[in-house]
C-alpha atoms as a PDB file:
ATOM      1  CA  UNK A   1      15.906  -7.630  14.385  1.00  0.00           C
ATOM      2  CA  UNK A   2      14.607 -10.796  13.040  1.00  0.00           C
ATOM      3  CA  UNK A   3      11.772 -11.128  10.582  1.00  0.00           C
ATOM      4  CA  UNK A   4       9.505 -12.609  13.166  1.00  0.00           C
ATOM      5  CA  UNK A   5       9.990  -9.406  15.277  1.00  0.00           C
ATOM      6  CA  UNK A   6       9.018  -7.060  12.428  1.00  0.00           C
ATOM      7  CA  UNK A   7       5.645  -9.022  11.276  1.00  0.00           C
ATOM      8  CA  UNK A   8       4.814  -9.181  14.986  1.00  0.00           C
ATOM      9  CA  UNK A   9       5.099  -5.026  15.080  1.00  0.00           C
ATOM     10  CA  UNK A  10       3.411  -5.088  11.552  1.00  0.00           C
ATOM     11  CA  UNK A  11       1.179  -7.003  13.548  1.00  0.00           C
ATOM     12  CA  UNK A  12       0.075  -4.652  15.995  1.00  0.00           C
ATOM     13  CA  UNK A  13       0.961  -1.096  14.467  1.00  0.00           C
ATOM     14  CA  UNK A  14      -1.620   0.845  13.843  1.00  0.00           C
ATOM     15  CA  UNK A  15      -1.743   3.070  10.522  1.00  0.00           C
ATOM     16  CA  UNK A  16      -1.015   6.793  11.543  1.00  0.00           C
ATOM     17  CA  UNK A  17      -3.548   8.558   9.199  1.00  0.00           C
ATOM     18  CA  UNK A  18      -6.301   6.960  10.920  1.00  0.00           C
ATOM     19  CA  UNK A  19      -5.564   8.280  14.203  1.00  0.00           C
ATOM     20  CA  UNK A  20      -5.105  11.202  13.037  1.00  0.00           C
ATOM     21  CA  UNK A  21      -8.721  11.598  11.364  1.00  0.00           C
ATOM     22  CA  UNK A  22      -9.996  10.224  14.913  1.00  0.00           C
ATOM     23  CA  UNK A  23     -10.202   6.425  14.160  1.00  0.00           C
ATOM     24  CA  UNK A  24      -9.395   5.124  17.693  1.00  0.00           C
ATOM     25  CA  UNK A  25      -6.170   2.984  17.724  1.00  0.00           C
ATOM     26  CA  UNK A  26      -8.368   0.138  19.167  1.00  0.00           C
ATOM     27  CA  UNK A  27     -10.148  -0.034  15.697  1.00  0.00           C
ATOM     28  CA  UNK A  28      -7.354   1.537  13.576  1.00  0.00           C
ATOM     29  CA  UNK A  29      -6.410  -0.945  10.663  1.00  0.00           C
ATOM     30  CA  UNK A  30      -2.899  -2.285  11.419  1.00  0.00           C
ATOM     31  CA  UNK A  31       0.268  -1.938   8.550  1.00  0.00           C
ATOM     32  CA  UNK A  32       0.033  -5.647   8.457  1.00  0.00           C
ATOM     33  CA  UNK A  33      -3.573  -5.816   7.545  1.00  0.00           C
ATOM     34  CA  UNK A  34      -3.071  -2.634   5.082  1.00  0.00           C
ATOM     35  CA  UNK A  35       0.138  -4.977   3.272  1.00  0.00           C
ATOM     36  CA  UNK A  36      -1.952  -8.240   3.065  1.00  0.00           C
ATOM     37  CA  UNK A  37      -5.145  -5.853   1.504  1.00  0.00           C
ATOM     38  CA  UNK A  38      -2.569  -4.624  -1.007  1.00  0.00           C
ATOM     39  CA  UNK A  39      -1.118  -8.114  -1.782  1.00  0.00           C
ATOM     40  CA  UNK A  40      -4.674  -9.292  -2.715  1.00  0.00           C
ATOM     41  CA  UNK A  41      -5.224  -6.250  -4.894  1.00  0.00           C
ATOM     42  CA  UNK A  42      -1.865  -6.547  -6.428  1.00  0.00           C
ATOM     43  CA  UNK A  43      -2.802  -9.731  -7.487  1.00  0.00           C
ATOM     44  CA  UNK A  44      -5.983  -9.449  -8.581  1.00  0.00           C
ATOM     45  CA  UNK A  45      -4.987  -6.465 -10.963  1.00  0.00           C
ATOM     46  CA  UNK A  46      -2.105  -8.142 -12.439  1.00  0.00           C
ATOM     47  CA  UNK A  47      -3.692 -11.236 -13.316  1.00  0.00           C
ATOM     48  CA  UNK A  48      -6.582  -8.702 -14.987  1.00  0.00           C
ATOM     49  CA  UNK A  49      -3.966  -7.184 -16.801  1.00  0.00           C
ATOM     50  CA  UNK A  50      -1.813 -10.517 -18.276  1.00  0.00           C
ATOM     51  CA  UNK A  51      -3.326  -9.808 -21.287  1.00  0.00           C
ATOM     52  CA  UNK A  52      -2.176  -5.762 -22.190  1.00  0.00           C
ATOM     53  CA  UNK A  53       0.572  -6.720 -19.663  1.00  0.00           C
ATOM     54  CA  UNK A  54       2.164  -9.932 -21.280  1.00  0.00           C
ATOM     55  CA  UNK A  55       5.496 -10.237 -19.285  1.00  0.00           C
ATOM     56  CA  UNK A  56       3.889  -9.135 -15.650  1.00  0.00           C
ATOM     57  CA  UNK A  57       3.893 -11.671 -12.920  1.00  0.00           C
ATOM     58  CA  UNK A  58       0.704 -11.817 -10.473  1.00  0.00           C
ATOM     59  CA  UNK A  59       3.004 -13.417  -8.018  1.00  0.00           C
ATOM     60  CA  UNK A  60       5.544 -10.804  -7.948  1.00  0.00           C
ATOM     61  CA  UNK A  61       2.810  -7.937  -7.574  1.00  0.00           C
ATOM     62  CA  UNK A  62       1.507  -9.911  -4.686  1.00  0.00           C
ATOM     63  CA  UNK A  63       5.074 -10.075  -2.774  1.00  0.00           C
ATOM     64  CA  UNK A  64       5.823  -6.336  -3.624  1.00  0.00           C
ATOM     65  CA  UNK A  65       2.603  -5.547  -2.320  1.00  0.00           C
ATOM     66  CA  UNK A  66       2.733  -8.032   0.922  1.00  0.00           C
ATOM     67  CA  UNK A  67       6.577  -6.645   2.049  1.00  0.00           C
ATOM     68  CA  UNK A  68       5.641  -3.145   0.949  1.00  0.00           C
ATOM     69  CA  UNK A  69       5.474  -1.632   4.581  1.00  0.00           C
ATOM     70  CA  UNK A  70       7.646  -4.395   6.678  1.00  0.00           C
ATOM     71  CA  UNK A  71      10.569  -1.586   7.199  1.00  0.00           C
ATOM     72  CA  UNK A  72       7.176  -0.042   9.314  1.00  0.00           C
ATOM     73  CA  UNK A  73       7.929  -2.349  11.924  1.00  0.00           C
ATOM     74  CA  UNK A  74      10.840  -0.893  13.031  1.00  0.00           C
ATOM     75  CA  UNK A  75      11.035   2.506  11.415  1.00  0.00           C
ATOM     76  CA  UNK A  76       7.043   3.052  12.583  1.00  0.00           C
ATOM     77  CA  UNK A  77       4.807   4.325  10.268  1.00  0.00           C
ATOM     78  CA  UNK A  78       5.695   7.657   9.245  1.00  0.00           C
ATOM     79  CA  UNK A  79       2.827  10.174   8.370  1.00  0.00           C
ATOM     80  CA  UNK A  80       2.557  11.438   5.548  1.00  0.00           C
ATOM     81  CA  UNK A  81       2.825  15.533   5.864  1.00  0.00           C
ATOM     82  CA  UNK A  82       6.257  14.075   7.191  1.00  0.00           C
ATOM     83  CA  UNK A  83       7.364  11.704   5.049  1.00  0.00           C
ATOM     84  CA  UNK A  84       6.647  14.348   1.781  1.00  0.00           C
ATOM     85  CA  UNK A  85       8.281  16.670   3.996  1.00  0.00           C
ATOM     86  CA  UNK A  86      11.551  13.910   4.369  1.00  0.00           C
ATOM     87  CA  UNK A  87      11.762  13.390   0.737  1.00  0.00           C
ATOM     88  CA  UNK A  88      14.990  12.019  -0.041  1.00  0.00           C
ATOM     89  CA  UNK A  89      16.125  11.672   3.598  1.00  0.00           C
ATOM     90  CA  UNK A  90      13.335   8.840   4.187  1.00  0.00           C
ATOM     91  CA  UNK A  91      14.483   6.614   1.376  1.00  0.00           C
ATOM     92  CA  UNK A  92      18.089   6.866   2.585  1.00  0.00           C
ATOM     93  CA  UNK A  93      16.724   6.011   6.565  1.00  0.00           C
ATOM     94  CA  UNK A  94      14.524   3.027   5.122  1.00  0.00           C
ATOM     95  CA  UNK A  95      17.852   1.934   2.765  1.00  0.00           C
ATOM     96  CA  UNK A  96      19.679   2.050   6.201  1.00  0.00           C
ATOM     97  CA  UNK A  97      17.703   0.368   7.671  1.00  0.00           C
ATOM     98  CA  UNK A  98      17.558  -2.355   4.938  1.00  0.00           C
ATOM     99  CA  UNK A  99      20.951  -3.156   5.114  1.00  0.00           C
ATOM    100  CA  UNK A 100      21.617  -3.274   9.060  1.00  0.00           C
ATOM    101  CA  UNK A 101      18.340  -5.042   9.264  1.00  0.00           C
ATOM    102  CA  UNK A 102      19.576  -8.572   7.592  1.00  0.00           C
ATOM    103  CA  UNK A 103      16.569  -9.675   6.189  1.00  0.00           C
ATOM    104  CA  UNK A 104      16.555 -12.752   3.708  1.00  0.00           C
ATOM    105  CA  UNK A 105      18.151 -11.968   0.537  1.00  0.00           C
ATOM    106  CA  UNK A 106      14.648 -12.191  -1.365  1.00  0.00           C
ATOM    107  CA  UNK A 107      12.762  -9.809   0.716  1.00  0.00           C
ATOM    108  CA  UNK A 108      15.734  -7.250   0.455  1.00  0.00           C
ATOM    109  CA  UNK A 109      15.463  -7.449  -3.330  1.00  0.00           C
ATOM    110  CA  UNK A 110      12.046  -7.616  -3.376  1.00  0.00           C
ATOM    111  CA  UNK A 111      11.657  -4.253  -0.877  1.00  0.00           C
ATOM    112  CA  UNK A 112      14.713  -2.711  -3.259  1.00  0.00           C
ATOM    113  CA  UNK A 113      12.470  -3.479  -6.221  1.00  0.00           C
ATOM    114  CA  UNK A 114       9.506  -1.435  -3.993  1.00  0.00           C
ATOM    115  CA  UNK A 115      11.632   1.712  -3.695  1.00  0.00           C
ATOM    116  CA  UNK A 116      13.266   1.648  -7.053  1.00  0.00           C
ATOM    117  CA  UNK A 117       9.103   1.577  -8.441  1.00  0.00           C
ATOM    118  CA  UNK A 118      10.424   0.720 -11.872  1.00  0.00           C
ATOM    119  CA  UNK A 119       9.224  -2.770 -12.337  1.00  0.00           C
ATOM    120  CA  UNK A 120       5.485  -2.999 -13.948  1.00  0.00           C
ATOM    121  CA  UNK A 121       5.011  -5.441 -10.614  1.00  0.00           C
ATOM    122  CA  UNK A 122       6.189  -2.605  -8.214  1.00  0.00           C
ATOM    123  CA  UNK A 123       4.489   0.082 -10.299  1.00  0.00           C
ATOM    124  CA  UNK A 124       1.182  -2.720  -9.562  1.00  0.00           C
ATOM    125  CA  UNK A 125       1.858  -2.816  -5.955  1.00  0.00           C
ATOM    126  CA  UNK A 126       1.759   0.897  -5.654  1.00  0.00           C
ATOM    127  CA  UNK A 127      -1.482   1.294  -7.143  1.00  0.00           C
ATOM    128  CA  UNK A 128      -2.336  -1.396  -5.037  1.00  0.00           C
ATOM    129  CA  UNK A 129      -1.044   0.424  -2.022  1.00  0.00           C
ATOM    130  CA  UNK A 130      -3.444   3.258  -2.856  1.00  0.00           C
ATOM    131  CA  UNK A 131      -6.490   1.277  -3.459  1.00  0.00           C
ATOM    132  CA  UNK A 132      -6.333  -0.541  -0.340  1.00  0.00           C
ATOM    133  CA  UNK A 133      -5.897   2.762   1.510  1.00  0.00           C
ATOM    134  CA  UNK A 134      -8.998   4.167  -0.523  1.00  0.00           C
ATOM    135  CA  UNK A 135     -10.901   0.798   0.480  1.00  0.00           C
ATOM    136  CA  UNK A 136     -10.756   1.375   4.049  1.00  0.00           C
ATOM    137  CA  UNK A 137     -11.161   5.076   4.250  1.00  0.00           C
ATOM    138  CA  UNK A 138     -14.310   4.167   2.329  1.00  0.00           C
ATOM    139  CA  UNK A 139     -15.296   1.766   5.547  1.00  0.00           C
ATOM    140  CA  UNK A 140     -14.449   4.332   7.984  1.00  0.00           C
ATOM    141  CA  UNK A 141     -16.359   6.706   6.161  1.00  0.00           C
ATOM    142  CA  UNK A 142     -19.404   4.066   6.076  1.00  0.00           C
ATOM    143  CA  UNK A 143     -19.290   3.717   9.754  1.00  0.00           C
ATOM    144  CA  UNK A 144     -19.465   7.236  10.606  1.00  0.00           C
ATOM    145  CA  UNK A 145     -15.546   8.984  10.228  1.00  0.00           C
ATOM    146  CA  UNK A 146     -16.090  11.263   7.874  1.00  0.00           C
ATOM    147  CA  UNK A 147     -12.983  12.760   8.597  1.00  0.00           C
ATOM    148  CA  UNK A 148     -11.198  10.111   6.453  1.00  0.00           C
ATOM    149  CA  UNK A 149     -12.926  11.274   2.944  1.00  0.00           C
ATOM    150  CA  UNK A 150      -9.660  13.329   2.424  1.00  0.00           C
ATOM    151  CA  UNK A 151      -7.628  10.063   2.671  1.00  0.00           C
ATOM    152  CA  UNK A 152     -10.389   8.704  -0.062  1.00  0.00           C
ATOM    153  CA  UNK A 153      -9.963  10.943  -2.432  1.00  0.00           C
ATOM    154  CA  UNK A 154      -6.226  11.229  -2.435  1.00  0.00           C
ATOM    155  CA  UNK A 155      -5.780   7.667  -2.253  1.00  0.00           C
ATOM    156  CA  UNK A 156      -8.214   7.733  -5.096  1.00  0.00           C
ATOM    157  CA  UNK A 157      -6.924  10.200  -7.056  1.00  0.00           C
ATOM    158  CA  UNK A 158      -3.156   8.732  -6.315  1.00  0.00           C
ATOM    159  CA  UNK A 159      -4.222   4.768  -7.924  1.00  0.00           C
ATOM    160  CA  UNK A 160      -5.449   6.920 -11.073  1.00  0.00           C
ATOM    161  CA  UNK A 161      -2.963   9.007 -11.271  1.00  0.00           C
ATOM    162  CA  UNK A 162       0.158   5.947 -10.933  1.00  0.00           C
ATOM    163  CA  UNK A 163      -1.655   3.977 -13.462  1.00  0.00           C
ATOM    164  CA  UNK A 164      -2.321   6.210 -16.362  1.00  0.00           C
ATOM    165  CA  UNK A 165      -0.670   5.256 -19.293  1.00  0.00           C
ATOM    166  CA  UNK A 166       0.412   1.844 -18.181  1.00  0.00           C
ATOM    167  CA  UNK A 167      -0.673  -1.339 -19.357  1.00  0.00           C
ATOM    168  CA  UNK A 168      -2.989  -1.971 -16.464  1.00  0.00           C
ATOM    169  CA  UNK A 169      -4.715   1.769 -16.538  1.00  0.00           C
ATOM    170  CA  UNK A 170      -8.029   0.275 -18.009  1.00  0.00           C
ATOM    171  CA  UNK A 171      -7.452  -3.334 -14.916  1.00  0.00           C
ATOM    172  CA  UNK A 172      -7.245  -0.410 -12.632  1.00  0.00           C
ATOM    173  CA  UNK A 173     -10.200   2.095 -13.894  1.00  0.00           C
ATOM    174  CA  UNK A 174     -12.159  -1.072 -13.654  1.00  0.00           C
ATOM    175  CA  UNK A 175     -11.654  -1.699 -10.277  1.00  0.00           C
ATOM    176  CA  UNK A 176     -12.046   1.983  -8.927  1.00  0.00           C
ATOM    177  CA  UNK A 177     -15.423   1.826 -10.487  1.00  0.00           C
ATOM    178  CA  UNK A 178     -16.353  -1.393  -8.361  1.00  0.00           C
ATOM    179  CA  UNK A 179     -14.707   0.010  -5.510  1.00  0.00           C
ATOM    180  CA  UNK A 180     -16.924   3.196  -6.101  1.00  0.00           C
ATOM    181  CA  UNK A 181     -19.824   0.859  -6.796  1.00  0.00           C
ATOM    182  CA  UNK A 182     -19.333  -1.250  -3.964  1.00  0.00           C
ATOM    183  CA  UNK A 183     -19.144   1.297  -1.305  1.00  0.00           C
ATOM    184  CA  UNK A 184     -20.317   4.797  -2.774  1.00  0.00           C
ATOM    185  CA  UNK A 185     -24.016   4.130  -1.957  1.00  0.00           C
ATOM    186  CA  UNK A 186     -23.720   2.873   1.175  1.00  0.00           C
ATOM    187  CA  UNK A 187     -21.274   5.879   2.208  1.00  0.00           C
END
């Protein structure tokens, strides 16, 4: 499968969780809308953080956080009860799929660099990840599916949680609290 065959499922793949909480898959956001939300974030925390974070590039959290899902476009996207319930058996399937897949040599290292987490740029895009799924739970929420708050507050609770005692913990209490600003009082 080319590259050009896995953004076009990206493309058009609605996120399972949504579904799942009733958003209709007409209006359900896509994996490749979710990846380019958590690009932007990615960026926009690591350049926040340069300072407490000297070495961290903005770029690189922006890639991780673009590429994060693209294995979603032919794997599918997994929910989550099920991929908890996978644990170590996902991560070999996606690492299978890696290799027989024959992506360009950057985007395997930089998905690698995703699943390894180590990296302060992967550790960025994961935070990232969970913002951008706390974002739009907040929208559904706003325009009347309630049944997405428990996505909120995990996805909430999960940014938090992956940032505490990094570098960027204070870049990313700062932008919960805009988040939380920005879409608390009209939810």
């Amino acid at each position: 499968m080319k590259p050009w065959s896995l953004l076009e499922s990206a493309k058009w793949l609605a996120r399972t969780g949504w579904m799942m909480r009733g958003v209709p898959a007409s209006i359900a956001e896509t994996v490749s809308q979710h990846s380019w939300e958590a690009g932007i974030i990615a960026f926009v925390i690591a350049s926040r953080a340069k300072a407490a974070c000297s070495d961290v590039d903005p770029h690189k959290a922006a890639a991780l956080g673009l590429v994060h899902d693209l294995l979603e476009g032919f794997l599918g996207d997994i929910p989550r009860y099920t991929s908890l319930s996978m644990g170590d058996l996902k991560n070999s399937i996606e690492r299978k799929a890696l290799k027989e897949l024959g992506l360009e040599a950057s985007i395997e290292r930089l998905l690698e660099e995703w699943m390894e987490g180590v990296s302060v740029e992967s550790r960025i895009a994961r935070v990232a990840d969970s913002i951008a799924t706390y974002l739009q739970a907040l929208r559904y929420m706003g325009t009347g599916y309630r049944r997405t708050a428990e996505i909120a507050e995990t996805s909430r609770r999960k940014a938090v949680e992956l940032s505490s005692g990094t570098c960027f913990e204070t870049v990313v209490l700062e932008i919960v609290n805009e988040v939380d600003k920005a879409f608390r009082t009209e939810v």
